[in-house]
C-alpha atoms as a PDB file:
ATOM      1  CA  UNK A   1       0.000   0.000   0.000  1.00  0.00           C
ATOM      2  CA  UNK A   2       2.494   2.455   1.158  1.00  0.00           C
ATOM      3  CA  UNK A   3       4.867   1.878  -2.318  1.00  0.00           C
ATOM      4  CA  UNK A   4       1.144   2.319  -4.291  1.00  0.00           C
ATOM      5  CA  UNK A   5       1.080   5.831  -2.652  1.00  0.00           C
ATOM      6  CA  UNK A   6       4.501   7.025  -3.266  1.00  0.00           C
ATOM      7  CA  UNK A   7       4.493   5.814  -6.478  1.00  0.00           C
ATOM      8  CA  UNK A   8       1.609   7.445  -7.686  1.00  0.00           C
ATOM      9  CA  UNK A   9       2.310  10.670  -5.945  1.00  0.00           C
ATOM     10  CA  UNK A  10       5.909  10.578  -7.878  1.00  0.00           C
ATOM     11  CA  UNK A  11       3.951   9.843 -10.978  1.00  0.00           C
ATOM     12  CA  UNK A  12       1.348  12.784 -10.662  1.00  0.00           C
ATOM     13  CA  UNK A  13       4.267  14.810  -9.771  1.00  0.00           C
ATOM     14  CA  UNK A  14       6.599  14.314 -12.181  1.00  0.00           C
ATOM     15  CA  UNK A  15       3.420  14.707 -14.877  1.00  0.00           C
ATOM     16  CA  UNK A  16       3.418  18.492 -13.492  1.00  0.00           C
ATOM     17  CA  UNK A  17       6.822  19.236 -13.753  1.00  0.00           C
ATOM     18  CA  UNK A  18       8.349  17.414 -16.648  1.00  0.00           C
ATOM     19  CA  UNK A  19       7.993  16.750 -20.454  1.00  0.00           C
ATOM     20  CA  UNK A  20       5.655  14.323 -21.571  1.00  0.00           C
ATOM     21  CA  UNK A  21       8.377  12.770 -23.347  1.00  0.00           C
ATOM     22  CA  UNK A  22      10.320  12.053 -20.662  1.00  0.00           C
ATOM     23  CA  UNK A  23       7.671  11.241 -18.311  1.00  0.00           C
ATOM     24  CA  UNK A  24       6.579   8.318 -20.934  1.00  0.00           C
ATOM     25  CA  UNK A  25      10.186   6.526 -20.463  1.00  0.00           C
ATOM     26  CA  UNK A  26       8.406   5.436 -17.030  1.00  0.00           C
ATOM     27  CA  UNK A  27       7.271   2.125 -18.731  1.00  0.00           C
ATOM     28  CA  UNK A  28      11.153   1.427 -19.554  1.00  0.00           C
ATOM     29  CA  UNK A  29      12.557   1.909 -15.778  1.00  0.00           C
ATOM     30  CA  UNK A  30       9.817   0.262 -14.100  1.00  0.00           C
ATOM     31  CA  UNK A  31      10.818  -2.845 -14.684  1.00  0.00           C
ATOM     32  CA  UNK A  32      14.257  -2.607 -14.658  1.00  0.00           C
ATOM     33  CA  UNK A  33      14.098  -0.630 -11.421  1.00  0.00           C
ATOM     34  CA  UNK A  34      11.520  -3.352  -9.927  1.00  0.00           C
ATOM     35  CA  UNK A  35      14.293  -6.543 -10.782  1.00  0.00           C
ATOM     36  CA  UNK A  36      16.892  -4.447  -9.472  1.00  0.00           C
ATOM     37  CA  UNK A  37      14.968  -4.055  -5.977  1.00  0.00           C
ATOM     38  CA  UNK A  38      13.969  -7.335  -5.769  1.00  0.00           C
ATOM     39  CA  UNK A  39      17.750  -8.886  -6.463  1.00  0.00           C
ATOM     40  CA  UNK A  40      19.032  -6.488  -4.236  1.00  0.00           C
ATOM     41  CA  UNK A  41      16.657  -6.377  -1.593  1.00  0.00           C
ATOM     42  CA  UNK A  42      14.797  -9.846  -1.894  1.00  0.00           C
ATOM     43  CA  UNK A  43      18.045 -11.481  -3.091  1.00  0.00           C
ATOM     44  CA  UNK A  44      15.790 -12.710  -6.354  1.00  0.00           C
ATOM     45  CA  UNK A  45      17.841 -15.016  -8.267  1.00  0.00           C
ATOM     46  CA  UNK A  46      18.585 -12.818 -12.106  1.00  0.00           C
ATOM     47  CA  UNK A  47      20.399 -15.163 -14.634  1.00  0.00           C
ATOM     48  CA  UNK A  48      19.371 -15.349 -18.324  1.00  0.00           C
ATOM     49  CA  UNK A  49      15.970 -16.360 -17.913  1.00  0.00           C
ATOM     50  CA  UNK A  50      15.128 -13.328 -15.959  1.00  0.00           C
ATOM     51  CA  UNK A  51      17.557 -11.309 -18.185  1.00  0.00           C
ATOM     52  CA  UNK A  52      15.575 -12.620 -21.427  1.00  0.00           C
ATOM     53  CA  UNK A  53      11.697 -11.895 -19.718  1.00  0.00           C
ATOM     54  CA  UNK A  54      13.306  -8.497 -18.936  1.00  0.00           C
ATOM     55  CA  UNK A  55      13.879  -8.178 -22.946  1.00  0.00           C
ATOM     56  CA  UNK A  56      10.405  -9.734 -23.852  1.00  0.00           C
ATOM     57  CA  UNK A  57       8.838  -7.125 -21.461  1.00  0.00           C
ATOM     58  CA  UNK A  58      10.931  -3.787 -22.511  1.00  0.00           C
ATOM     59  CA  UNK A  59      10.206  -4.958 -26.360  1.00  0.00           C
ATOM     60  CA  UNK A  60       6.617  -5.417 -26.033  1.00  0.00           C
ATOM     61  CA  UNK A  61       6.410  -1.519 -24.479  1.00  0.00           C
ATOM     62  CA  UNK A  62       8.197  -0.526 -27.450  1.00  0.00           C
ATOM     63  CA  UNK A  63       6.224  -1.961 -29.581  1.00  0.00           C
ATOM     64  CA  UNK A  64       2.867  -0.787 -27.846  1.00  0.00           C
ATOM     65  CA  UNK A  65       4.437   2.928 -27.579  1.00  0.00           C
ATOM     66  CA  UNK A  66       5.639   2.486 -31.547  1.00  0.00           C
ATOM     67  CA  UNK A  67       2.229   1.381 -32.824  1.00  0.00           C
ATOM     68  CA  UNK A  68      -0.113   3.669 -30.490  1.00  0.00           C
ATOM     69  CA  UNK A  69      -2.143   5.850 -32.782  1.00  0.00           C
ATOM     70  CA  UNK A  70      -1.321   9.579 -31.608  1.00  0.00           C
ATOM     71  CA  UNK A  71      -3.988  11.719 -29.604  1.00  0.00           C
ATOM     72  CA  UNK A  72      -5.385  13.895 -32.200  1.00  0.00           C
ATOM     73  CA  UNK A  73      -5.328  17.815 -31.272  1.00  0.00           C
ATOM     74  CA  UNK A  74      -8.542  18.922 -29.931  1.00  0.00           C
ATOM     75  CA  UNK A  75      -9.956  22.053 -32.373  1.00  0.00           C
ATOM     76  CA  UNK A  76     -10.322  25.118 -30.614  1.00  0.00           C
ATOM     77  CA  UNK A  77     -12.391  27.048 -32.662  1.00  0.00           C
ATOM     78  CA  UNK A  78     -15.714  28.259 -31.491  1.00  0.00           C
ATOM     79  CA  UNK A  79     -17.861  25.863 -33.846  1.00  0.00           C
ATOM     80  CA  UNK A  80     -16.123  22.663 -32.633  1.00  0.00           C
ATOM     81  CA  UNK A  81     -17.889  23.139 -29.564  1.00  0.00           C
ATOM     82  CA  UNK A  82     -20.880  21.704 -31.038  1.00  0.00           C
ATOM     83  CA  UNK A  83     -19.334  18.810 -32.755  1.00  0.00           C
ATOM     84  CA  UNK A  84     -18.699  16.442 -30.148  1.00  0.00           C
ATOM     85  CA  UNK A  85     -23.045  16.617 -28.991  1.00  0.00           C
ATOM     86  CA  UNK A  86     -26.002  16.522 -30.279  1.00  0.00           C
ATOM     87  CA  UNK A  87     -27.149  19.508 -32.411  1.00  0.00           C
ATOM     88  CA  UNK A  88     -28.146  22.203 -30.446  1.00  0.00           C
ATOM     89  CA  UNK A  89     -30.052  25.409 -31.738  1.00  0.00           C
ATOM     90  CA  UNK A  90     -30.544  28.598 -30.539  1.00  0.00           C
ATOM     91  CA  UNK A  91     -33.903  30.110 -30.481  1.00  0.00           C
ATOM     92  CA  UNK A  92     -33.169  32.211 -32.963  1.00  0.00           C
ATOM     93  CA  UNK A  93     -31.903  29.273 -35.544  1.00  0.00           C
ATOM     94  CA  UNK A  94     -35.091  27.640 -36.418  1.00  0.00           C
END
């Protein structure tokens, strides 16, 4: 629970002050920080299996990041603000 809280509260934070770019690299250290933690900490055996899961994982991301269709720019203009509802009219537009 307590690692669920700081690591969200690092995650929210670091979404304020840094570039989305760089704040998207969080899927590449997370599980390279998490083996490292749990072979130093846990004393978790890491030999080529783990080493080769660790590859499978990381490649996967990249592939999910390369192939993720890009959020399209929201319009700004005033009339977009009636595109995304149902048609509304003024009284006046009959």
């Amino acid at each position: 629970m307590f690692g669920s809280i700081v690591g969200y509260s690092s995650y929210v934070y670091v979404l304020r002050h840094l570039p989305m770019g760089l704040v998207s690299i969080y899927n590449y250290v997370n599980p390279l920080v998490a083996a490292l933690l749990g072979w130093l900490v846990y004393r978790e055996p890491f030999g080529r299996r783990e080493l080769v899961a660790m590859v499978v994982i990381l490649t996967g991301v990249a592939i999910v990041k390369s192939v993720a269709p890009a959020t399209p720019k929201r319009d700004k203009s005033p009339s977009s603000d009636y595109s995304s509802g149902p048609a509304l009219l003024r009284p006046d537009e009959h």
